[in-house]
Protein backbone atom coordinates (compact mmCIF):
# COMPACT_ATOMS: atom_id res chain seq x y z
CA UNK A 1 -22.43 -15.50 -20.46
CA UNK A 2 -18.76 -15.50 -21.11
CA UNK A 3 -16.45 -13.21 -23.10
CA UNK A 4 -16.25 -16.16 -25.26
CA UNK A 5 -19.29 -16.32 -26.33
CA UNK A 6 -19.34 -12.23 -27.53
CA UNK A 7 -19.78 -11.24 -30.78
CA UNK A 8 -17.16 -8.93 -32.42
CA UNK A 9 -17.95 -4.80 -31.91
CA UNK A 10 -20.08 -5.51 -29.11
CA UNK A 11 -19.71 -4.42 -25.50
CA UNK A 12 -19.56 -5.64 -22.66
CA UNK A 13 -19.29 -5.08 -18.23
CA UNK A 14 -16.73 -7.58 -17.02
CA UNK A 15 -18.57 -9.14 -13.99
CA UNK A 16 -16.10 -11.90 -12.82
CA UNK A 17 -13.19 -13.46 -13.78
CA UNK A 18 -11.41 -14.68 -10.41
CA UNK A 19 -12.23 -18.20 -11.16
CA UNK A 20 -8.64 -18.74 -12.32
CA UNK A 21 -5.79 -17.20 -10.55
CA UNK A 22 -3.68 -16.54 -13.66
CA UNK A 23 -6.59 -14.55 -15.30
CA UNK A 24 -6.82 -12.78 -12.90
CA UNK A 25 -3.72 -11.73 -12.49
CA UNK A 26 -2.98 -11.26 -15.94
CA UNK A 27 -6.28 -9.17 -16.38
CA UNK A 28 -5.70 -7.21 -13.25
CA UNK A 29 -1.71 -6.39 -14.32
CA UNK A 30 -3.17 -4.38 -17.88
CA UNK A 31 -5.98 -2.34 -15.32
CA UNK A 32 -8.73 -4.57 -16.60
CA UNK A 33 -11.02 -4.49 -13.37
CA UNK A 34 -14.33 -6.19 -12.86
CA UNK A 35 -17.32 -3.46 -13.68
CA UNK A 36 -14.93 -2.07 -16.14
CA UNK A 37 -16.37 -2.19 -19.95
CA UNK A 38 -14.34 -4.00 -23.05
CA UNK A 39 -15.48 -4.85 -26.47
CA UNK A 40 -14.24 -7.50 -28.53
CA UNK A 41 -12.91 -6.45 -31.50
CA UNK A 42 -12.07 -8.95 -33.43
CA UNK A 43 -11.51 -13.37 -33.73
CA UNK A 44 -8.63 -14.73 -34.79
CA UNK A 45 -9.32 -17.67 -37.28
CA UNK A 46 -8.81 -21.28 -36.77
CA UNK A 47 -8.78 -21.36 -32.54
CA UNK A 48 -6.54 -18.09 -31.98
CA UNK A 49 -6.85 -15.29 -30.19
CA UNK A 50 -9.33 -12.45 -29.09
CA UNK A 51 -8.89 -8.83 -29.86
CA UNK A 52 -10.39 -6.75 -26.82
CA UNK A 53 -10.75 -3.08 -26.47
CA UNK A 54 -10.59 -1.55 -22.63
CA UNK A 55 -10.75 2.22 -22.26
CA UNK A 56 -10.18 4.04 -25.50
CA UNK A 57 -7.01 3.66 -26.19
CA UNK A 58 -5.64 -0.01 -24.42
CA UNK A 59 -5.87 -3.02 -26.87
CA UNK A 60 -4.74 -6.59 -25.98
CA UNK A 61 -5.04 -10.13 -26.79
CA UNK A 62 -6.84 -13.00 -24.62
CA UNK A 63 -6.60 -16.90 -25.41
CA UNK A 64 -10.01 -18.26 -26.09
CA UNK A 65 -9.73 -20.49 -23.34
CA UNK A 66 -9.01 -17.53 -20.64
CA UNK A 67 -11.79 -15.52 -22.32
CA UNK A 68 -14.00 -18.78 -21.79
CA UNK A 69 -13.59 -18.18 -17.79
CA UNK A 70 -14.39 -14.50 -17.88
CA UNK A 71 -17.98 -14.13 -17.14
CA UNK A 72 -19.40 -10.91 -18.63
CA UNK A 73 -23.06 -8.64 -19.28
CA UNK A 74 -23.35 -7.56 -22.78
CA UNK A 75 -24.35 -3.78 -22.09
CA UNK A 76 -26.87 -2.09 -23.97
CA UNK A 77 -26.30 0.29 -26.20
């Protein structure tokens, strides 16, 4: 499953995302680390971006198609 395909206000473990360099780098530059958990918060409408959630207090936006090569485990809550 990718971060993509997560519903809003549900979380998730980031398992991989060094498929593309740029992610990665991008992901590993705000502390986002694989293992670590996110939730999405929100969709923007017609194609735009993805609200995430990482820790309690870091909030930031991902393109759908960088959040489409982010593999992820939806945790249980």
């Amino acid at each position: 499953m990718n971060l993509l395909d997560v519903r809003p206000g549900q979380k998730t473990v980031l398992k991989d995302f060094s498929s593309n360099q740029s992610v990665h780098f991008k992901l590993l530059s705000l502390g986002v680390l694989p293992g670590d958990q996110v939730e999405v918060m929100g969709r923007a409408p017609f194609g735009g971006p993805i609200s995430i959630k990482h820790g309690s207090q870091t909030f930031f936006a991902l393109r759908r198609n960088e959040a489409k090569l982010i593999d992820v485990e939806i945790q249980e809550s």
